[in-house]
Protein backbone atom coordinates (compact mmCIF):
# COMPACT_ATOMS: atom_id res chain seq x y z
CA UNK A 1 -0.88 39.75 61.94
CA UNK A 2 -2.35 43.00 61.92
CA UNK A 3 -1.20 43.93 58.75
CA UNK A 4 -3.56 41.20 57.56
CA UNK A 5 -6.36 42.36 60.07
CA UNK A 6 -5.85 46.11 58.71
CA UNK A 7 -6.16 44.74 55.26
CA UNK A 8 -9.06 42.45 55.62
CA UNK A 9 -11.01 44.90 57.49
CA UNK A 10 -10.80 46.91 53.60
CA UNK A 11 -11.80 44.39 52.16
CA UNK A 12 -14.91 44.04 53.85
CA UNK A 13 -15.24 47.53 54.61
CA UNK A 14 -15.21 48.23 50.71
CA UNK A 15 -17.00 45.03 49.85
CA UNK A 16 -19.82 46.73 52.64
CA UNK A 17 -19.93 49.81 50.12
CA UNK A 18 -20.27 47.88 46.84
CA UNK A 19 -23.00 45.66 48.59
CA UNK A 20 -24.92 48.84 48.94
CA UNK A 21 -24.69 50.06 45.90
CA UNK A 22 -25.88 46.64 44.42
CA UNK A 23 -28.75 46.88 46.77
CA UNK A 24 -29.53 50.02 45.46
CA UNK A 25 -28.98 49.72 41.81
CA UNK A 26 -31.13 46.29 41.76
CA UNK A 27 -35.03 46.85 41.84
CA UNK A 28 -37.41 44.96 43.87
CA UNK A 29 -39.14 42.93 41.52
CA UNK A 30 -42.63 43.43 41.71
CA UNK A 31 -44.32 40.03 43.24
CA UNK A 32 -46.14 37.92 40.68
CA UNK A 33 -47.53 34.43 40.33
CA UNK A 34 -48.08 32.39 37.37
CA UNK A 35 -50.05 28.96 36.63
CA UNK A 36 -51.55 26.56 34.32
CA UNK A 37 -54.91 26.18 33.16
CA UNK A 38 -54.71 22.05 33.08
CA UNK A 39 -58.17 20.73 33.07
CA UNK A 40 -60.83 20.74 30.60
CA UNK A 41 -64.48 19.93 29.53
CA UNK A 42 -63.53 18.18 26.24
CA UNK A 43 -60.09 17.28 27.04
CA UNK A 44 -58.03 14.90 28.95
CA UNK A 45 -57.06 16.70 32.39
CA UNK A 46 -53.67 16.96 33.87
CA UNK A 47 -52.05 18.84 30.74
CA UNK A 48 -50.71 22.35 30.83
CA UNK A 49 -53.10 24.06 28.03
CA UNK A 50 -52.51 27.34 28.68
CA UNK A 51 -50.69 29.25 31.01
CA UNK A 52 -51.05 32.44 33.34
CA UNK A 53 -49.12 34.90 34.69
CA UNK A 54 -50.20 37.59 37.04
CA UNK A 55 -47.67 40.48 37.95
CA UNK A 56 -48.25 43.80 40.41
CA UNK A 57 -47.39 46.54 38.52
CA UNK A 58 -46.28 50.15 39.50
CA UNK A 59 -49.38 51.73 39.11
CA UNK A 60 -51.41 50.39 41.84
CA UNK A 61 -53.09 47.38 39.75
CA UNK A 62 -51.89 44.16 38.09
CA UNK A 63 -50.93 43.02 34.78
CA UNK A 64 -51.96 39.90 33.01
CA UNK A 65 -50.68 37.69 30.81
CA UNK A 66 -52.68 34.24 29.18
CA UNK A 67 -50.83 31.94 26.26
CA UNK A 68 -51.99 28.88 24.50
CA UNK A 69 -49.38 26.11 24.97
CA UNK A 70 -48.22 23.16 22.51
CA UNK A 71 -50.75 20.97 23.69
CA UNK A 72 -53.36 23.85 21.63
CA UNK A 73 -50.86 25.46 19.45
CA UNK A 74 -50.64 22.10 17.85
CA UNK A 75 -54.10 21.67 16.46
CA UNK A 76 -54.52 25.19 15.83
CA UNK A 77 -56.46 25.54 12.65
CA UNK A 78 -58.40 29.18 11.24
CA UNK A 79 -58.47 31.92 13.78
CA UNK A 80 -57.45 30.18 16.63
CA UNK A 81 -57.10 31.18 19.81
CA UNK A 82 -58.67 32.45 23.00
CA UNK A 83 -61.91 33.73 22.80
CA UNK A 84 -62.95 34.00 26.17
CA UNK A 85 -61.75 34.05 30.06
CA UNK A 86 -63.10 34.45 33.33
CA UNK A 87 -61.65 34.86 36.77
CA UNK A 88 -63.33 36.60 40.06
CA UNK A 89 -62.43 38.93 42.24
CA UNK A 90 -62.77 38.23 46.45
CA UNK A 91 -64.10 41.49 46.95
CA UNK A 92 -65.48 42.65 43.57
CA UNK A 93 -63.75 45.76 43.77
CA UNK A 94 -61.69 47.35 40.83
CA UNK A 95 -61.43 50.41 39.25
CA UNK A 96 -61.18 49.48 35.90
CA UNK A 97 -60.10 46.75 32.99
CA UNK A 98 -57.81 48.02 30.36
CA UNK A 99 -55.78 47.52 27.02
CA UNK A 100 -57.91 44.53 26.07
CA UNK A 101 -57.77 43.64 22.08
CA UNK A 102 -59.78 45.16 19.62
CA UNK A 103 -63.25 43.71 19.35
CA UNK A 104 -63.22 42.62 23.37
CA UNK A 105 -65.48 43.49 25.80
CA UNK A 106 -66.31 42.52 29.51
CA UNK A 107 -69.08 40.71 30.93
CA UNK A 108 -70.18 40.01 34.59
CA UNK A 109 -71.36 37.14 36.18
CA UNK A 110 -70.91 34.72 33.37
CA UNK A 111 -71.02 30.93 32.99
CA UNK A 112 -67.58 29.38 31.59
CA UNK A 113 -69.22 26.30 30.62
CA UNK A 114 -69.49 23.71 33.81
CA UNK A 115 -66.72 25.66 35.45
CA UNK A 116 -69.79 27.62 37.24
CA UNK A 117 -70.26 31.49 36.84
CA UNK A 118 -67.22 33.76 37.61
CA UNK A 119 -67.44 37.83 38.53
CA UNK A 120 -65.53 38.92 35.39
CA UNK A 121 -65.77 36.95 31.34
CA UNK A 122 -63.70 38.97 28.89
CA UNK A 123 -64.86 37.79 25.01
CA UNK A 124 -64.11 38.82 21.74
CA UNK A 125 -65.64 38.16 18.17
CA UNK A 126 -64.41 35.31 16.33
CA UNK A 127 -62.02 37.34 14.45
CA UNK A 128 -60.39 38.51 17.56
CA UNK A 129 -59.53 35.20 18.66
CA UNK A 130 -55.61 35.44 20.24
CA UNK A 131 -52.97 33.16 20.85
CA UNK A 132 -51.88 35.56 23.92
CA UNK A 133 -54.08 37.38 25.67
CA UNK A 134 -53.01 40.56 27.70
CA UNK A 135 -54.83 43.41 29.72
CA UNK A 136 -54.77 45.74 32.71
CA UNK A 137 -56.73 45.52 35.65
CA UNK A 138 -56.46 48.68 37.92
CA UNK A 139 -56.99 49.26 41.85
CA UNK A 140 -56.28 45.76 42.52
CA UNK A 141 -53.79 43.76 44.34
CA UNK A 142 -52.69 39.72 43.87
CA UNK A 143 -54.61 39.09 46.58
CA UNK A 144 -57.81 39.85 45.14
CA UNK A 145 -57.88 37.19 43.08
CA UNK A 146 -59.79 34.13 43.38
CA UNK A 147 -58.40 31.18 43.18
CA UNK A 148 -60.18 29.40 39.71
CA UNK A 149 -59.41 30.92 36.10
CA UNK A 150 -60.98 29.58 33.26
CA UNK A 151 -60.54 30.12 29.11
CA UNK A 152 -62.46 29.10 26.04
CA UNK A 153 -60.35 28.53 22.91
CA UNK A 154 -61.39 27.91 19.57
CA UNK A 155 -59.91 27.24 16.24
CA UNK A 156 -58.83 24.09 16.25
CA UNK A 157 -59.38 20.41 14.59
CA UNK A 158 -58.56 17.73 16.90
CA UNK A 159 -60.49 13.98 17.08
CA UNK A 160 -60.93 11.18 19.51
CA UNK A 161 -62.44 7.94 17.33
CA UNK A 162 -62.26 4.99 20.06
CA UNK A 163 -58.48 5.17 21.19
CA UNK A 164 -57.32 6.88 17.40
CA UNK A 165 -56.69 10.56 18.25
CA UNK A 166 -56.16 13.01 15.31
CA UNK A 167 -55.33 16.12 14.60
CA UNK A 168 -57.12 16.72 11.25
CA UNK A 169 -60.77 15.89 11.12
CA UNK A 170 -64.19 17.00 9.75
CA UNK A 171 -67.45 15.96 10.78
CA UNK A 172 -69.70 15.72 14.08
CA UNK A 173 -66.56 13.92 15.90
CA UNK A 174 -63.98 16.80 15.19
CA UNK A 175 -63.78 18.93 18.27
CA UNK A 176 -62.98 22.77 17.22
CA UNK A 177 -63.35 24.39 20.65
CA UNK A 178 -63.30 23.77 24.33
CA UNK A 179 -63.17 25.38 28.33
CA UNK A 180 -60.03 24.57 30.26
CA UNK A 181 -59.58 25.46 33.92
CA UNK A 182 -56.97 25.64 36.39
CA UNK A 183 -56.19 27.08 40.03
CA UNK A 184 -53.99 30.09 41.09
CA UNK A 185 -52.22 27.94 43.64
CA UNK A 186 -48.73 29.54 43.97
CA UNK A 187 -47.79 31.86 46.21
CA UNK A 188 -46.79 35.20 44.71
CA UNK A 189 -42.90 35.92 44.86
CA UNK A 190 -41.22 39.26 46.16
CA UNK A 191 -37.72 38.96 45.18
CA UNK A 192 -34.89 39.12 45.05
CA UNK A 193 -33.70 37.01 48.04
CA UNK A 194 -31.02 36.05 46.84
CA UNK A 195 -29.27 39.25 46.51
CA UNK A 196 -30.42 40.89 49.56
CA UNK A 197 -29.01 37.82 51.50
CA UNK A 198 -25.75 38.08 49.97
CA UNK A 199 -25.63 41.78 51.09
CA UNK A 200 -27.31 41.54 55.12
CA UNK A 201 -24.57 38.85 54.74
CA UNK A 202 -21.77 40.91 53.90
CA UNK A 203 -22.72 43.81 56.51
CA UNK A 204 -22.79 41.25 58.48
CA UNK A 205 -19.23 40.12 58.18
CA UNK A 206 -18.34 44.00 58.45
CA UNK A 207 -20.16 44.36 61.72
CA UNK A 208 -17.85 41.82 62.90
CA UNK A 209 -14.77 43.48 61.66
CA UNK A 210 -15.56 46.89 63.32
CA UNK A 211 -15.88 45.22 66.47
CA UNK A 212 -12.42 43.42 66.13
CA UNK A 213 -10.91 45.88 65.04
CA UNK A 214 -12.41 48.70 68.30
CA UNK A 215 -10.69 45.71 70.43
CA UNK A 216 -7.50 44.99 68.32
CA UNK A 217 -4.92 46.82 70.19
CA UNK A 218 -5.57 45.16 73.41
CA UNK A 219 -3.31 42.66 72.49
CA UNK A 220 0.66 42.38 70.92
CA UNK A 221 1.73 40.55 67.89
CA UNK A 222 2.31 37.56 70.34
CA UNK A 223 -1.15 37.82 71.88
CA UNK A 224 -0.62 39.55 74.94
CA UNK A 225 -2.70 41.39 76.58
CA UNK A 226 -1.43 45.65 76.71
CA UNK A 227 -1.84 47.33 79.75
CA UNK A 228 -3.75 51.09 78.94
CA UNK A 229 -2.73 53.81 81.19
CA UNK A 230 -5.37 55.70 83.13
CA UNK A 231 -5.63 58.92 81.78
């Protein structure tokens, strides 16, 4: 029996060893959150337009990250895409917006439509229009954020005659733009648990195994208790 003891107490003492070097090799992710914009002034609500994605980065600021979806990418027509965006910040304190796309610029206190006025609307030209938008935003933290993001996208040919909806169109009933809207309602994520519980886990089971082992030899192959001489 203590042969096996002896040799599962390597086990676990190596498998303690290559848990830490796991631990250390894997990075902790930076938290993020990410969201849809699913209402609209044009629009039927309830459908994932376009999404977001928010991410900490490891320069003391956060990256973003806005796409069209199918619902858009559909009925994209000539220079589609994103023209504008607008989100606010709780305490309206940044240091500075960066790596926007050519022929964008950044507005404050801006209207997005009836979506109400929001602290920060990044626009470009018509030709600057983009299917994914991307940019920099340093000396802030996910929790800056507040809650309501809004887009306007352009480019696009869609129709509602009575219940016929269409794609192609011309004409005062062919939509070509719209505002869409949506809420940053997820909790960012730190990660990853999953592998730091496997590894508390398995220092865990090697805690255990040390303290066995310190109390092994009381006892014989049959169980009984040794008597220890008095030194």
């Amino acid at each position: 029996m203590n042969h096996y003891m002896r040799t599962a107490g390597r086990f676990l003492q190596y498998g303690f060893f290559v848990s830490v070097l796991i631990l250390a090799a894997v990075p902790a992710r930076a938290a993020s959150v990410s969201f849809f914009l699913d209402q609209s002034n044009k629009f039927p609500d309830g459908v994932n337009y376009l999404s977001v994605s928010l991410m900490d980065n490891d320069t003391g600021g956060v990256n973003i990250l806005v796409k069209t979806l199918d619902p858009l990418n559909s009925i994209a027509g000539d220079r589609f895409g994103i023209q504008k965006f607008g989100f606010g910040l709780s305490n309206g304190v940044f240091e500075e917006i960066t790596d926007l796309p050519d022929g964008w610029k950044v507005k404050h206190n801006k209207r997005m439509d009836g979506f109400g006025r929001f602290d920060f609307r990044l626009q470009g030209k018509g030709w600057a229009r983009t299917d994914e938008l991307s940019f920099k935003i340093s000396g802030v933290s996910l929790g800056n954020f507040d809650p309501l993001f809004a887009a306007h996208v352009a480019g696009f040919e869609w129709c509602n005659i009575g219940d016929e909806r269409r794609s192609l169109c011309s004409g005062k009933d062919c939509l070509t733009s719209a505002y869409f809207t949506g809420s940053m309602s997820t909790a960012p994520v730190p990660i990853p648990a999953a592998v730091w519980l496997f590894g508390s886990g398995l220092i865990g089971l090697v805690a255990v195994a040390r303290r066995k082992k310190l109390g092994g030899d009381r006892y014989d192959e049959q169980g009984n208790e040794l008597l220890h001489k008095m030194v």
